[in-house]
C-alpha atoms as a PDB file:
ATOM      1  CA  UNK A   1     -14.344 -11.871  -2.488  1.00  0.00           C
ATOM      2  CA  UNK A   2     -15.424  -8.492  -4.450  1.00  0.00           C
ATOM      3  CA  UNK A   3     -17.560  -5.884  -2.680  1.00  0.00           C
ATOM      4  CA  UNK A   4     -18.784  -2.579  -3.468  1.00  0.00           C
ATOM      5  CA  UNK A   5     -19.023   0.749  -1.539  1.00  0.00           C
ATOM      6  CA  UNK A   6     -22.443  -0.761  -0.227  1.00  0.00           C
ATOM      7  CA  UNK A   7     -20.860  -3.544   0.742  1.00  0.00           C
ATOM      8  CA  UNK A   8     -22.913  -5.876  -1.706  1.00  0.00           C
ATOM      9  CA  UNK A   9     -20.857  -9.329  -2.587  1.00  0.00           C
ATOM     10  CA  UNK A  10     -20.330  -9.289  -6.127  1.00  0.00           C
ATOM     11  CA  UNK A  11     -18.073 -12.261  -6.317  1.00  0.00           C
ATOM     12  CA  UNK A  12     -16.771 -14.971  -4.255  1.00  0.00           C
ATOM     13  CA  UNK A  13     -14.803 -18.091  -4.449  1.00  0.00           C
ATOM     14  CA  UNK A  14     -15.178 -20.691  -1.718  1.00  0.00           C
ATOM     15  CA  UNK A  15     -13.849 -23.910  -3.085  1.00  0.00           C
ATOM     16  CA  UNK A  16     -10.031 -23.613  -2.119  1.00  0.00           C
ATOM     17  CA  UNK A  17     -10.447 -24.917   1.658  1.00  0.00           C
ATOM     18  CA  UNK A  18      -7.358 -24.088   3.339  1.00  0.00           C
ATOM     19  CA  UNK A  19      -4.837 -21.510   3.216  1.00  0.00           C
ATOM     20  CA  UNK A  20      -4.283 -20.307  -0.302  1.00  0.00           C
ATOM     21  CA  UNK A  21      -2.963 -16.667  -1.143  1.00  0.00           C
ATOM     22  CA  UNK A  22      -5.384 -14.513  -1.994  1.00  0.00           C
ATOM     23  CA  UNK A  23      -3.834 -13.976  -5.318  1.00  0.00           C
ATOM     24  CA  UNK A  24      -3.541 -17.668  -6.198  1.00  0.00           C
ATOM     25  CA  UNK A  25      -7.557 -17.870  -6.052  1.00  0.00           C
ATOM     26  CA  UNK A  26      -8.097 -14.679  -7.854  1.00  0.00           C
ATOM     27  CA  UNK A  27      -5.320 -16.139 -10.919  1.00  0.00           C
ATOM     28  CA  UNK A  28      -7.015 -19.120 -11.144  1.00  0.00           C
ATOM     29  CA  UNK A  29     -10.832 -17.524 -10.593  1.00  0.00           C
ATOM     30  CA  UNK A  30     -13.562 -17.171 -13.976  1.00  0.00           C
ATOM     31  CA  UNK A  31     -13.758 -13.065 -12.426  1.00  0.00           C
ATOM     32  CA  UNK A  32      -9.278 -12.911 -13.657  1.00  0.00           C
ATOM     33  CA  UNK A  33     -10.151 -13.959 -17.169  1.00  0.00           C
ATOM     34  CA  UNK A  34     -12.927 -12.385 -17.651  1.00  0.00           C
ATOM     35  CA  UNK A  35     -10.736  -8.748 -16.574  1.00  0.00           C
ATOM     36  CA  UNK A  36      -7.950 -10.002 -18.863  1.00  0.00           C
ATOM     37  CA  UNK A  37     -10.103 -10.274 -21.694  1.00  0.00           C
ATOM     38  CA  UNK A  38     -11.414  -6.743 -20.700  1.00  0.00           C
ATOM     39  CA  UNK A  39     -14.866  -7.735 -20.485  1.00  0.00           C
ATOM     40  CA  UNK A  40     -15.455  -4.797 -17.488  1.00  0.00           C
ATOM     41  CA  UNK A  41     -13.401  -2.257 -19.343  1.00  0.00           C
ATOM     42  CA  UNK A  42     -12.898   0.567 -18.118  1.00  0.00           C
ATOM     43  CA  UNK A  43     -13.890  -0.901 -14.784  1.00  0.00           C
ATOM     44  CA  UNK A  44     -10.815  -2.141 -12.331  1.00  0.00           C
ATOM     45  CA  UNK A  45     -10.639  -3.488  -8.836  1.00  0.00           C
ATOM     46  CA  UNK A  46      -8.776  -2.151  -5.792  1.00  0.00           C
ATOM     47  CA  UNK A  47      -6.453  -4.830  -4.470  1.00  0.00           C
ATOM     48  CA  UNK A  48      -4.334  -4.867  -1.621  1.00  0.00           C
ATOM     49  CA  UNK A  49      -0.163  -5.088  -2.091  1.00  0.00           C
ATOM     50  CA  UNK A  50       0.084  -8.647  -1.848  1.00  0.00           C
ATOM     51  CA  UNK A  51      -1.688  -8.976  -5.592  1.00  0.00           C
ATOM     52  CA  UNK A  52       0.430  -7.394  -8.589  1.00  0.00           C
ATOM     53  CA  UNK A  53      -0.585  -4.439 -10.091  1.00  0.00           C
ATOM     54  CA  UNK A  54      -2.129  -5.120 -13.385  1.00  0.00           C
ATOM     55  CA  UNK A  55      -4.299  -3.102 -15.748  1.00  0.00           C
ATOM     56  CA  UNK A  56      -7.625  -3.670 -14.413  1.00  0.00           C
ATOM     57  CA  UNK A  57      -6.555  -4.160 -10.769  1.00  0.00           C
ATOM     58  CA  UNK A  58      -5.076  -1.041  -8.824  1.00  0.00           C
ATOM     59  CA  UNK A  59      -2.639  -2.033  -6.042  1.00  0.00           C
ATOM     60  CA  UNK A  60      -0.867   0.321  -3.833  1.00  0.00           C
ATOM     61  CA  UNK A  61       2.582   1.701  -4.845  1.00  0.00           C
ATOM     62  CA  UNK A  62       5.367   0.003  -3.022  1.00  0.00           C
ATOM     63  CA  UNK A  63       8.013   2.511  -1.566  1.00  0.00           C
ATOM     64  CA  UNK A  64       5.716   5.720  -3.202  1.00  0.00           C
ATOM     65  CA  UNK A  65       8.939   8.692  -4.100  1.00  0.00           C
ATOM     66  CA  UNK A  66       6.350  11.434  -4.808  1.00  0.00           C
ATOM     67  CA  UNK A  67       3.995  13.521  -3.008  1.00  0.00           C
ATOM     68  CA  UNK A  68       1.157  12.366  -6.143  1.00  0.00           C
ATOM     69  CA  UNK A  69       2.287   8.949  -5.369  1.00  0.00           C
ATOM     70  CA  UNK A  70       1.404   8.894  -1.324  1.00  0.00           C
ATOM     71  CA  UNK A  71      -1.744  10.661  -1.801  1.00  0.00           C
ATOM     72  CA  UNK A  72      -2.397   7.700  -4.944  1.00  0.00           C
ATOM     73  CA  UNK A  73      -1.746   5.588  -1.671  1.00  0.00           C
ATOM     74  CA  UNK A  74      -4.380   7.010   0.778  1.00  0.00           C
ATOM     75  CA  UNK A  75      -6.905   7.342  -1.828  1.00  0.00           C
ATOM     76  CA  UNK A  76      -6.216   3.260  -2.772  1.00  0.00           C
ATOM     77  CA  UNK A  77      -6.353   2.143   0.912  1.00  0.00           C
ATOM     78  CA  UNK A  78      -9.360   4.841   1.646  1.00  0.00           C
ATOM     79  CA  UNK A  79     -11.289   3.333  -1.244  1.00  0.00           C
ATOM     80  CA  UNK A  80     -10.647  -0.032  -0.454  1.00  0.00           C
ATOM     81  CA  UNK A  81     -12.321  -0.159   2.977  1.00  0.00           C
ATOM     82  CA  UNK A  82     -15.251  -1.440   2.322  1.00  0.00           C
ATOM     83  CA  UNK A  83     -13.956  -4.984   2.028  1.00  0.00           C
ATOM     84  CA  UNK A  84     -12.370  -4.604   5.315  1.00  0.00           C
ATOM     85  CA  UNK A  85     -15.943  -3.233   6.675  1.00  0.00           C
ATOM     86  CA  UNK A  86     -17.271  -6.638   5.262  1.00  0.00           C
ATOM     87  CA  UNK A  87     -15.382  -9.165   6.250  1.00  0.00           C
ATOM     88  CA  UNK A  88     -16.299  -7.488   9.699  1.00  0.00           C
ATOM     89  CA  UNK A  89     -19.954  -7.176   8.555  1.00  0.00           C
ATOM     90  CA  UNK A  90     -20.003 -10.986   8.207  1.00  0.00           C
ATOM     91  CA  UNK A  91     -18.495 -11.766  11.198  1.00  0.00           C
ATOM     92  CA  UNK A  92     -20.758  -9.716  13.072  1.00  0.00           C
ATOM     93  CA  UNK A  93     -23.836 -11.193  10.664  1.00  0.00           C
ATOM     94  CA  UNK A  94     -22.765 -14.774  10.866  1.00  0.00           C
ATOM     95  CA  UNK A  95     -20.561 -15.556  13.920  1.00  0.00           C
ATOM     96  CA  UNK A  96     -20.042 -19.047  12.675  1.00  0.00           C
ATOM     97  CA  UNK A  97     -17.632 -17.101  10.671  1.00  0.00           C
ATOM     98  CA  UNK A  98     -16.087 -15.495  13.374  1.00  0.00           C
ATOM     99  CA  UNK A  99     -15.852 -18.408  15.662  1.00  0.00           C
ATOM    100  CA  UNK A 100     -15.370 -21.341  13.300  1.00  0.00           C
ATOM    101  CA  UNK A 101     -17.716 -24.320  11.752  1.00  0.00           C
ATOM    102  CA  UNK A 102     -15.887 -26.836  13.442  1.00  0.00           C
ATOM    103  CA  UNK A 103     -16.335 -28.955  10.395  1.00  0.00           C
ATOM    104  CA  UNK A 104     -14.349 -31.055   7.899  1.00  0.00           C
ATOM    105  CA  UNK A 105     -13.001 -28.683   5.353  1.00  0.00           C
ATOM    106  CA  UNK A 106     -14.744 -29.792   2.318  1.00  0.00           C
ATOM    107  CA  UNK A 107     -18.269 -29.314   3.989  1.00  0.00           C
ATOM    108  CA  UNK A 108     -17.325 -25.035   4.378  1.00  0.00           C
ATOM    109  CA  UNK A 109     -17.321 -23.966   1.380  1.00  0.00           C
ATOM    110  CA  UNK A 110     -20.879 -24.061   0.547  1.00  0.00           C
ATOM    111  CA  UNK A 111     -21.519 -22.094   4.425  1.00  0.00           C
ATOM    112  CA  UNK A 112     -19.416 -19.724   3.317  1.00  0.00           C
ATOM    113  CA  UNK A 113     -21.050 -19.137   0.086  1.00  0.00           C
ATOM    114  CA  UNK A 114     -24.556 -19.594   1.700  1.00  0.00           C
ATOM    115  CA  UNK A 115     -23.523 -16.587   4.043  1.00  0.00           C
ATOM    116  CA  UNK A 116     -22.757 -14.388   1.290  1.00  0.00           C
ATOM    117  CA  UNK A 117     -26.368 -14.676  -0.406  1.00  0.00           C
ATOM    118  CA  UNK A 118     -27.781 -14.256   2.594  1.00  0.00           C
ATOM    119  CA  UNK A 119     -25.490 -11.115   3.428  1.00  0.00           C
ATOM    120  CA  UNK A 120     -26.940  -9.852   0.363  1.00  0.00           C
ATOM    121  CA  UNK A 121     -30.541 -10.311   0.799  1.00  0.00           C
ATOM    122  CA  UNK A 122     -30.567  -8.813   3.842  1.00  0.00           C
ATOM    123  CA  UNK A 123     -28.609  -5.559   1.992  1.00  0.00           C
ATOM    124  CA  UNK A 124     -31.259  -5.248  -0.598  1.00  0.00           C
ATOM    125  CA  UNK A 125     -34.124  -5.415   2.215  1.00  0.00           C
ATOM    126  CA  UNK A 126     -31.755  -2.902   4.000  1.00  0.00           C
ATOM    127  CA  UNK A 127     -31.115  -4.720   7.273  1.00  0.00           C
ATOM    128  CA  UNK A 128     -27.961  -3.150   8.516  1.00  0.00           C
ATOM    129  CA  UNK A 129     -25.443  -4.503  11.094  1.00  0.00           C
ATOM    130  CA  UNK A 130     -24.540  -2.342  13.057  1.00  0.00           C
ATOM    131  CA  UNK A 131     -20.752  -1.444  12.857  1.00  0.00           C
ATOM    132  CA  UNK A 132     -18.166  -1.114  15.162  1.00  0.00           C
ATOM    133  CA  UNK A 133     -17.189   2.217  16.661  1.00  0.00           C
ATOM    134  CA  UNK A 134     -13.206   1.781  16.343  1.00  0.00           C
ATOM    135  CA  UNK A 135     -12.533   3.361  12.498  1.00  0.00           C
ATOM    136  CA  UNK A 136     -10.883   0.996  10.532  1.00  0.00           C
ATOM    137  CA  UNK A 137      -6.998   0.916   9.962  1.00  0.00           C
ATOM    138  CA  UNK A 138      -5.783  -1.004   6.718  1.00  0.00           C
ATOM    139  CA  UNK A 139      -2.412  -2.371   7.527  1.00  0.00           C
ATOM    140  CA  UNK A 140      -0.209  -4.010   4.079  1.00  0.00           C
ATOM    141  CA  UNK A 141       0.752  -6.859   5.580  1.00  0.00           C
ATOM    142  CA  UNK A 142       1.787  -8.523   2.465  1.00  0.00           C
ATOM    143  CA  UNK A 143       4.283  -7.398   0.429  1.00  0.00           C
ATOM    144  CA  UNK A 144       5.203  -8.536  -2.702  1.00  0.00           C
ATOM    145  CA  UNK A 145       8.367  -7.447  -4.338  1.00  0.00           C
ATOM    146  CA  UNK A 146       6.961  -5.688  -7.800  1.00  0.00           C
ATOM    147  CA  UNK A 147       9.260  -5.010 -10.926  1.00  0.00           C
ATOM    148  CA  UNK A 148      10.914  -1.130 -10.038  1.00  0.00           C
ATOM    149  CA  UNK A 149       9.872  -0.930 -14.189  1.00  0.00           C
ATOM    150  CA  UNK A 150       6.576   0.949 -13.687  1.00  0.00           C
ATOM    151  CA  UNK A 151       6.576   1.762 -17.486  1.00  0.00           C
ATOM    152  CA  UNK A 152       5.287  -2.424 -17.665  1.00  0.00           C
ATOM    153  CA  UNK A 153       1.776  -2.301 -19.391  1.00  0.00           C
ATOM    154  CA  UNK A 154       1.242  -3.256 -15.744  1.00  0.00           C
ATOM    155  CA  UNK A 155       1.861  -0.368 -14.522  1.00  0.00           C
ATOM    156  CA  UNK A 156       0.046   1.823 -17.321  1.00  0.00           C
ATOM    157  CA  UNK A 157      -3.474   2.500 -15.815  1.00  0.00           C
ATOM    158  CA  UNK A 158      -2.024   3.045 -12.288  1.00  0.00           C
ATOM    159  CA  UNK A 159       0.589   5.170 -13.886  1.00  0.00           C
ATOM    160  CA  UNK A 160      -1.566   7.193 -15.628  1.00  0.00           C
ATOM    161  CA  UNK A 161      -4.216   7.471 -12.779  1.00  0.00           C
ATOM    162  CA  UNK A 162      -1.695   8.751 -10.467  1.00  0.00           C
ATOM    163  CA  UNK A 163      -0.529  11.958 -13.190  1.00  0.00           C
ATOM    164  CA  UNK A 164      -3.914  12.903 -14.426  1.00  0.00           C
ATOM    165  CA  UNK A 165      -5.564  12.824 -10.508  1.00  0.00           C
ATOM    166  CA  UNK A 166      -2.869  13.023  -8.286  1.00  0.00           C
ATOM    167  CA  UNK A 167      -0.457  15.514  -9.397  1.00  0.00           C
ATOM    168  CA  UNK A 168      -0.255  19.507  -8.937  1.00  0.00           C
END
């Protein structure tokens, strides 16, 4: 799922019932070819440590040796709360979501999809859930072990980002 700051759904993918990794769905999803032919250019997305970094997708640096590099961090993790505030949002929203469907796999997909247009009507006629009190803390739980070569075209963009905004 891809949200922005307003916590609008711009994409989803519902059809892998089941655990996958996150990243396996985004590999495999129409929105990862369309960024690797650089149809959003020079738009990227914020992704948490368990996807790699790439050009158009920002992850957090693993093991960060620089003061630019933890403040790259906290501005990653700040900026990617809002899809933490969602899948909150939708819980609260929809408690089906919360609590379960209690139906066969195959037959959730659609719900969950059905849930996210909804979600987004109810943005654009500006009926707000209310959110929680508690502030949100992003834990990485997932860590995936990224080539120590950050001069990868990888690497480039995040590279780059991290000298021209977070330095001196």
């Amino acid at each position: 799922m891809v949200c922005d700051a307003k916590l609008r759904i711009r994409n989803i993918i519902a059809r892998w019932p089941g655990s996958v990794h996150d990243s396996t769905i985004f590999n495999d999803s129409p929105l990862c070819a369309q960024l690797e032919r650089g149809d959003f250019t020079p738009m990227v997305l914020l992704g948490d440590s368990g996807y790699p970094c790439r050009p158009y997708l920002l992850t957090p640096i693993l093991n960060p040796r620089t003061p630019a590099e933890e403040a790259y961090n906290r501005s990653q993790i700040r900026t990617r709360n809002p899809i933490e505030r969602l899948f909150g949002v939708l819980k609260r929203r929809f408690p089906c979501l919360h609590y379960g469907l209690g139906l066969k796999t195959t037959n959730i997909p659609p719900i969950i999809v059905a849930c996210a247009v909804l979600h987004n009507i109810a943005i654009s006629r500006q009926d707000e859930v209310v959110e929680e009190d508690d502030p949100l803390t992003i834990v990485e739980e997932e860590i995936m072990v990224q080539p120590s070569n950050e001069t990868n075209q990888n690497f480039i963009v995040r590279t780059s980002l991290v000298n021209t905004y977070f330095s001196g």
